[in-house]
N, C-alpha and C. Protein backbone atom coordinates (compact mmCIF):
# COMPACT_ATOMS: atom_id res chain seq x y z
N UNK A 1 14.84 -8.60 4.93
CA UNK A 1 15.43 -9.59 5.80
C UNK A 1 16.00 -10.73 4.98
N UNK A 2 14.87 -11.13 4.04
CA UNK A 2 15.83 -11.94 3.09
C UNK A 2 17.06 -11.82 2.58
N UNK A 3 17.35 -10.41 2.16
CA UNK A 3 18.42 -10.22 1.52
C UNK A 3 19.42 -10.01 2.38
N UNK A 4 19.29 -10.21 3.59
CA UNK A 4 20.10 -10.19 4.92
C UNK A 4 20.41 -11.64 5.26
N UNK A 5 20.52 -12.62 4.24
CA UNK A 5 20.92 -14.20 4.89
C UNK A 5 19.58 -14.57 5.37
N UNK A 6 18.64 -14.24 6.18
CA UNK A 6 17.47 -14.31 7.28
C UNK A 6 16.67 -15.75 6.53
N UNK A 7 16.41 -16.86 6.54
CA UNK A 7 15.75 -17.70 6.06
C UNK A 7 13.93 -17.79 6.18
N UNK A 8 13.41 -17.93 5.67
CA UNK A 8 12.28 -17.99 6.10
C UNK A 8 11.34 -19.54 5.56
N UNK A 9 10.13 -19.98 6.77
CA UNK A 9 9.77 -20.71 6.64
C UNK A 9 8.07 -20.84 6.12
N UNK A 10 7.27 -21.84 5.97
CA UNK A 10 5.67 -21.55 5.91
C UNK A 10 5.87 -21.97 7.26
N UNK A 11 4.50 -20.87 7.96
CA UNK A 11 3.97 -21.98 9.39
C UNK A 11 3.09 -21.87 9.05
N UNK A 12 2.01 -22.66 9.23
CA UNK A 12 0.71 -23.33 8.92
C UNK A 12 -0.15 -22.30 9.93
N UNK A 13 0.30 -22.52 11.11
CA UNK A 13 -0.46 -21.98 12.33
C UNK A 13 -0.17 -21.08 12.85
N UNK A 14 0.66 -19.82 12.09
CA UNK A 14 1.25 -18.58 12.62
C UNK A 14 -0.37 -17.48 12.47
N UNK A 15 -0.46 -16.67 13.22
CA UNK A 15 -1.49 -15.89 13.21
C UNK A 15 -0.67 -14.32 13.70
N UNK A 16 -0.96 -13.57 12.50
CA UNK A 16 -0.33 -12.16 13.04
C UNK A 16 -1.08 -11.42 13.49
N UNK A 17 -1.30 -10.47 14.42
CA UNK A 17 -2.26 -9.37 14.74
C UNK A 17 -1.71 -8.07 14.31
N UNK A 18 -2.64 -7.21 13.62
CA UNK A 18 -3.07 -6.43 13.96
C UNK A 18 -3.98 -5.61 13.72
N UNK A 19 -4.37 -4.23 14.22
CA UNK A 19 -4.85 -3.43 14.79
C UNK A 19 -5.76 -2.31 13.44
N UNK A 20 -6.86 -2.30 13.70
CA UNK A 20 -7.51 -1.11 12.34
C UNK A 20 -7.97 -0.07 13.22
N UNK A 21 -7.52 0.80 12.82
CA UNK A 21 -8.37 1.99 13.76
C UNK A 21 -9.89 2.19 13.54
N UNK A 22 -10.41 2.32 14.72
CA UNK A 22 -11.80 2.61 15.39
C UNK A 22 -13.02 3.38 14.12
N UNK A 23 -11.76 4.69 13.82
CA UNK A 23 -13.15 5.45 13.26
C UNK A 23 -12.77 5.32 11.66
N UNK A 24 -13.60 5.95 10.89
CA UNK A 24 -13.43 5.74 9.47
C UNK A 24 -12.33 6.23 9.03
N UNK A 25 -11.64 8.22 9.62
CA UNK A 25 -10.73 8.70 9.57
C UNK A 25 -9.39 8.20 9.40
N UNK A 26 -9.44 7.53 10.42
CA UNK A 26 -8.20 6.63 10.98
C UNK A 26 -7.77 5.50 9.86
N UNK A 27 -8.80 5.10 9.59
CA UNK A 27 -9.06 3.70 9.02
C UNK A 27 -8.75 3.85 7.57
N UNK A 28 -9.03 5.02 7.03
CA UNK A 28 -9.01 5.49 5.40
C UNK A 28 -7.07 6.01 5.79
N UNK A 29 -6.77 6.54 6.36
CA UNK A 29 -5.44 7.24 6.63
C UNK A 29 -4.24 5.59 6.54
N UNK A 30 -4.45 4.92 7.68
CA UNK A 30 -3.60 4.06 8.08
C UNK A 30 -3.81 2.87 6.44
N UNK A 31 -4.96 2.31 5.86
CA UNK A 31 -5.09 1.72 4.59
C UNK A 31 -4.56 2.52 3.74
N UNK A 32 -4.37 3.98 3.22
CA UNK A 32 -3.69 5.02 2.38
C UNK A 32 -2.94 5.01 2.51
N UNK A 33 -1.52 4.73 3.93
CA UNK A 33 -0.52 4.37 3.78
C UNK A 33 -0.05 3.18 4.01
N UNK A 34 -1.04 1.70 3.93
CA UNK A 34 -0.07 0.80 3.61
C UNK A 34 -0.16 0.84 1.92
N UNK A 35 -1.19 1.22 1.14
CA UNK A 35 -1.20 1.66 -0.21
C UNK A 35 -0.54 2.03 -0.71
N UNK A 36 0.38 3.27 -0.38
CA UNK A 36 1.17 4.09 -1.19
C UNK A 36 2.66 3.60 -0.27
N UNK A 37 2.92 2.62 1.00
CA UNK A 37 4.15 1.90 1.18
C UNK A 37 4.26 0.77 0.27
N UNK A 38 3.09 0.33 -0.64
CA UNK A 38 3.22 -1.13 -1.13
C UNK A 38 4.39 -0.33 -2.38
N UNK A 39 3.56 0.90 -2.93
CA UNK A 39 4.21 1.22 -4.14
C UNK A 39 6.10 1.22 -4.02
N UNK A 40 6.02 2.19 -2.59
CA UNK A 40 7.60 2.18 -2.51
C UNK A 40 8.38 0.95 -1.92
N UNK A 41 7.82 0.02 -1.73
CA UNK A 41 8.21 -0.89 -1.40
C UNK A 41 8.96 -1.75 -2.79
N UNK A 42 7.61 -1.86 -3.99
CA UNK A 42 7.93 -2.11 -5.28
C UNK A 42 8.65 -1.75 -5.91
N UNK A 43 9.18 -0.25 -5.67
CA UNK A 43 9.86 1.24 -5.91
C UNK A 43 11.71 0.27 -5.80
N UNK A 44 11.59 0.35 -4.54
CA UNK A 44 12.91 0.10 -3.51
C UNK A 44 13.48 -1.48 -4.16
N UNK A 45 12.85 -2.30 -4.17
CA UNK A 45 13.28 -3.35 -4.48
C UNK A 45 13.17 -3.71 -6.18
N UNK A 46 12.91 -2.87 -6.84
CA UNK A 46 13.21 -2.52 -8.06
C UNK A 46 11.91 -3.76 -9.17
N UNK A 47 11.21 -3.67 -8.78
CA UNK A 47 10.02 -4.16 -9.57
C UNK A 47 8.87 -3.58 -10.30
N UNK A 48 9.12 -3.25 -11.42
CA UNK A 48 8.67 -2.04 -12.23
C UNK A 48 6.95 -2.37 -12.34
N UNK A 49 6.28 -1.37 -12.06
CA UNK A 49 4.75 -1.15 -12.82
C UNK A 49 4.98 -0.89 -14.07
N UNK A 50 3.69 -1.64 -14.72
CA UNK A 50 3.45 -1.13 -16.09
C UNK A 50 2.36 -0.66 -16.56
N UNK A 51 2.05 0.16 -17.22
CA UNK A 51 0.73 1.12 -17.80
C UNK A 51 -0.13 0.64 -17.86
N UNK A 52 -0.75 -0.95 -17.64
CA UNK A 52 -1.27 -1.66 -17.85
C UNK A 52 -1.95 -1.41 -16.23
N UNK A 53 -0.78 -2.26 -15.53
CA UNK A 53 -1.19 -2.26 -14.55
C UNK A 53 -2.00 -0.84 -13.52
N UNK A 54 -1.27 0.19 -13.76
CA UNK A 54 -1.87 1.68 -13.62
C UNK A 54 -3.25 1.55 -13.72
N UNK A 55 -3.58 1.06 -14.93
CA UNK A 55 -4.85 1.43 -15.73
C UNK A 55 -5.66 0.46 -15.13
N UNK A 56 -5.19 -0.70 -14.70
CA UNK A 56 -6.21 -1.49 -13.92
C UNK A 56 -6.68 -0.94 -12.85
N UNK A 57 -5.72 -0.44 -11.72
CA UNK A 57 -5.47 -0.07 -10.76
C UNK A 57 -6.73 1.17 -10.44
N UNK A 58 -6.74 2.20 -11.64
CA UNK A 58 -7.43 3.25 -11.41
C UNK A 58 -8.73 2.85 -11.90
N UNK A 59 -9.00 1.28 -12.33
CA UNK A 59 -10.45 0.86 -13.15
C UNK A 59 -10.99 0.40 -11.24
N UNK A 60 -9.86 0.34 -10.85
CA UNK A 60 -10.52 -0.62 -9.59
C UNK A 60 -10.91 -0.14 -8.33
N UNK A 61 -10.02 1.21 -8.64
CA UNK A 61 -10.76 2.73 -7.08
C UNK A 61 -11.96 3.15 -8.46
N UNK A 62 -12.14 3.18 -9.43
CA UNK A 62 -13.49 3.75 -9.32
C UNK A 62 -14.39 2.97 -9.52
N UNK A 63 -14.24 1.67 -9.63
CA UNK A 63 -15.44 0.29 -9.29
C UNK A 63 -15.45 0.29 -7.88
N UNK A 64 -14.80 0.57 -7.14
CA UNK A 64 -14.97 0.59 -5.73
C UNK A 64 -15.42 1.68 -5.27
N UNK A 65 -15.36 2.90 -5.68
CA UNK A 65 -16.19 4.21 -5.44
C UNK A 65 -17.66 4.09 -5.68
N UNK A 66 -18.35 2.76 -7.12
CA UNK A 66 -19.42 3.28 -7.36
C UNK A 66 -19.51 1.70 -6.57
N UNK A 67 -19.10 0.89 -6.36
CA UNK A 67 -19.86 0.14 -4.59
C UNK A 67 -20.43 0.61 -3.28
N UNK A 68 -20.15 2.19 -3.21
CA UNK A 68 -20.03 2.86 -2.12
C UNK A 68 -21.88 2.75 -1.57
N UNK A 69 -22.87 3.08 -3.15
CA UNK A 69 -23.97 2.36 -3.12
C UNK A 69 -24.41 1.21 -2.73
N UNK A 70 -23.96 0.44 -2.75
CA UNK A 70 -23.96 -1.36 -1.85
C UNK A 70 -24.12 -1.34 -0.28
N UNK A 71 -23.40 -0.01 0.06
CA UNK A 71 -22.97 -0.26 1.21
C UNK A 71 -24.17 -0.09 2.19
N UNK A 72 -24.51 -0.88 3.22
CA UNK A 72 -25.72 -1.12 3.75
C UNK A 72 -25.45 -0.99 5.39
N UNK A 73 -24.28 -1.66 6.01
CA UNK A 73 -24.00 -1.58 7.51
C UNK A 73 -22.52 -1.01 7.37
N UNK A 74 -22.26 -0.78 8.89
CA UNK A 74 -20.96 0.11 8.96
C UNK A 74 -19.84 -1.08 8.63
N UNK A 75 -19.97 -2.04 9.18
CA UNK A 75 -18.64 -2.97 8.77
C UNK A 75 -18.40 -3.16 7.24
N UNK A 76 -19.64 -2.77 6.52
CA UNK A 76 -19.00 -2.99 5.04
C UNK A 76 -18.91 -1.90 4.70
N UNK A 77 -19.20 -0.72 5.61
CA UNK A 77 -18.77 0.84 5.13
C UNK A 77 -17.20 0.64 5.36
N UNK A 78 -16.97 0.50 6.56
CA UNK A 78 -15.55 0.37 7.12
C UNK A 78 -14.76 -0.75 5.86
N UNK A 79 -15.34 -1.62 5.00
CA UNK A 79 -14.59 -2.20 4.23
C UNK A 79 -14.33 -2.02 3.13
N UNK A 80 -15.32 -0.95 2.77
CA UNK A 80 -15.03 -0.13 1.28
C UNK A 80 -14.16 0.77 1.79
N UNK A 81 -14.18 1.89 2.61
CA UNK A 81 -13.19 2.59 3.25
C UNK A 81 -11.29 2.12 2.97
N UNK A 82 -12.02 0.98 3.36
CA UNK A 82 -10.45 0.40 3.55
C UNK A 82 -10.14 -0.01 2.27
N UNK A 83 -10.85 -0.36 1.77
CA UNK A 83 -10.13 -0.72 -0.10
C UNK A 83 -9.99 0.25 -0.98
N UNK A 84 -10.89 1.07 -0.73
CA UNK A 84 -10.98 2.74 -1.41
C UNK A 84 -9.60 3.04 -1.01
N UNK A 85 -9.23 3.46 0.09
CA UNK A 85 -8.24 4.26 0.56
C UNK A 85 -6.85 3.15 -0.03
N UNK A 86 -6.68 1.80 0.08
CA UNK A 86 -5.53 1.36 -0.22
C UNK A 86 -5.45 1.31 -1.44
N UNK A 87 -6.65 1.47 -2.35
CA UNK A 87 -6.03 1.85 -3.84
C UNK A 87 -5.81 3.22 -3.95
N UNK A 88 -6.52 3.98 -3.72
CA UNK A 88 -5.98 5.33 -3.97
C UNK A 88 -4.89 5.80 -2.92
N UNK A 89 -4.21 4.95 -2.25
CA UNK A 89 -2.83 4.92 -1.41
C UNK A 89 -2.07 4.52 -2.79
N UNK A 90 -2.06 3.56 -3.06
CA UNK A 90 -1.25 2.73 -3.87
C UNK A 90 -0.97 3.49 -5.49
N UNK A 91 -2.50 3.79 -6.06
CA UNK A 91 -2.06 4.82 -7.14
C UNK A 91 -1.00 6.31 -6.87
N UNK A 92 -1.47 6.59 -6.08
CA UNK A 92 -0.49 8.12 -5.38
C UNK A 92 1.28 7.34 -5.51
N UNK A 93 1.10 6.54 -4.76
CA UNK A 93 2.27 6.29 -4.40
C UNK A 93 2.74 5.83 -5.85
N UNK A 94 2.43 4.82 -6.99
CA UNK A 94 2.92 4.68 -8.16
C UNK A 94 2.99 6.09 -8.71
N UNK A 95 2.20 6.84 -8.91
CA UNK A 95 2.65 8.02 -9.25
C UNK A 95 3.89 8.79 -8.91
N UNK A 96 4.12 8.73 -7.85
CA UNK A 96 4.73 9.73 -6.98
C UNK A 96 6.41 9.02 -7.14
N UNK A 97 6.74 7.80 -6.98
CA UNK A 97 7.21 7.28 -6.98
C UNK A 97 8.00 6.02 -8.25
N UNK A 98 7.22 6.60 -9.85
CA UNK A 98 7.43 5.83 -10.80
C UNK A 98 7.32 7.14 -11.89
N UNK A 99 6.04 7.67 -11.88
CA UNK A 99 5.49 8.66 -13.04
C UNK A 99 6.20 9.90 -12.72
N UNK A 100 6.27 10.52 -11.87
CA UNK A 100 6.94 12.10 -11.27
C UNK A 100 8.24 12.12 -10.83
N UNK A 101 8.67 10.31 -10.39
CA UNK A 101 10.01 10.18 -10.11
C UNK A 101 10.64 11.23 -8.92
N UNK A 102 9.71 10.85 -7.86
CA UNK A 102 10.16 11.52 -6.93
C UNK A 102 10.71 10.39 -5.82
N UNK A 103 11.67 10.01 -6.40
CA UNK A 103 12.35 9.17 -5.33
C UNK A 103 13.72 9.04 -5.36
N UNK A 104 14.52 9.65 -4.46
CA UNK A 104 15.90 9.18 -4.15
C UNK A 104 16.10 8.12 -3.33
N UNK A 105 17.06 7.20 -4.31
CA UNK A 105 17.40 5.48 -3.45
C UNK A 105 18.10 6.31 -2.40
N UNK A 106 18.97 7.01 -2.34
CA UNK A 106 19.77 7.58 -1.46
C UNK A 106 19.48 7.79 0.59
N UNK A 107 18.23 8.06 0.16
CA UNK A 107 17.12 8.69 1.23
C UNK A 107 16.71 7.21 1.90
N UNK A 108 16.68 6.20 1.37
CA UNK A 108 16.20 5.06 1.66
C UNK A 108 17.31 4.15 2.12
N UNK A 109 18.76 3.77 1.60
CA UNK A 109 19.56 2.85 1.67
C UNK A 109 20.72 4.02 1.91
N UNK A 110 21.42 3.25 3.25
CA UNK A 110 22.88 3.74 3.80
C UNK A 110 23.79 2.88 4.05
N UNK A 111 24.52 2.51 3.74
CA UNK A 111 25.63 1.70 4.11
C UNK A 111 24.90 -0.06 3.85
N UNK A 112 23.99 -0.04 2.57
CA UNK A 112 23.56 -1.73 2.54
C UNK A 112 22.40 -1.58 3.23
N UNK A 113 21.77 -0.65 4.39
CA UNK A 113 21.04 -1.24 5.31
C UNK A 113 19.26 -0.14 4.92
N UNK A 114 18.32 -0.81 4.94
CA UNK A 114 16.98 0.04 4.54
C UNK A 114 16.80 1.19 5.87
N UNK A 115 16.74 2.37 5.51
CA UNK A 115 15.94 3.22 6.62
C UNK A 115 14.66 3.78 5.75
N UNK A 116 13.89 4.05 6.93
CA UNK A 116 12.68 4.66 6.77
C UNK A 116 12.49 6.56 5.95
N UNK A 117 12.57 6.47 4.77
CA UNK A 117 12.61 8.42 4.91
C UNK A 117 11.83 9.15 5.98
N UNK A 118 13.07 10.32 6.07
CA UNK A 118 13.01 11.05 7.06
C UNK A 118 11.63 12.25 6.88
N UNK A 119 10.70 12.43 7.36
CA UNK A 119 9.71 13.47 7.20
C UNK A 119 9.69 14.40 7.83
């Protein structure tokens, strides 16, 4: 939107909603893909990872795998879930999308304007 003229402001008191799904399934799925959209997002607007960062990245799903022990009630099950899954969203997607180079800008940008790839 920025790059569309679109201005943007801080609001102090803006509150966004939304929505985590119910069961763990859901919850590991929908965090896995805002994970691996952050990557193509980074991808698309041309802001390179570096090996560094990778390597943090994969230090930090398996410090979060061996938290899985910590975990004592379901809301902090449901919150490792959710950090588990958005790093190992986010590594896939650097992979997939930097290391294997499976990405055509083409598929993404038409005429100036972002679409969603087609699945």
């Amino acid at each position: 939107m920025q790059q569309s003229g679109f201005q943007f402001q801080f609001v102090p008191d803006l509150v966004v909603h939304y929505r985590l799904r119910q069961k763990l399934r859901g919850l590991y799925r929908q965090s896995w893909n805002w994970g691996e959209e952050q990557a193509l997002l980074r991808r698309l607007y041309k802001r390179p990872i570096s090996k560094i960062a990778l390597v943090k990245d994969s230090a930090a799903v398996l410090a979060n795998v061996l938290r899985l022990v910590t975990v004592s009630s379901r809301a902090k099950l449901a919150g490792w879930v959710h950090n588990t899954a958005w790093y190992v969203g986010n590594l896939q997607g650097n992979a997939k999308y930097y290391l294997l180079g499976r990405f055509d800008e083409t598929q993404y940008v038409v005429s100036g304007k972002m679409l969603r790839p087609s699945v």
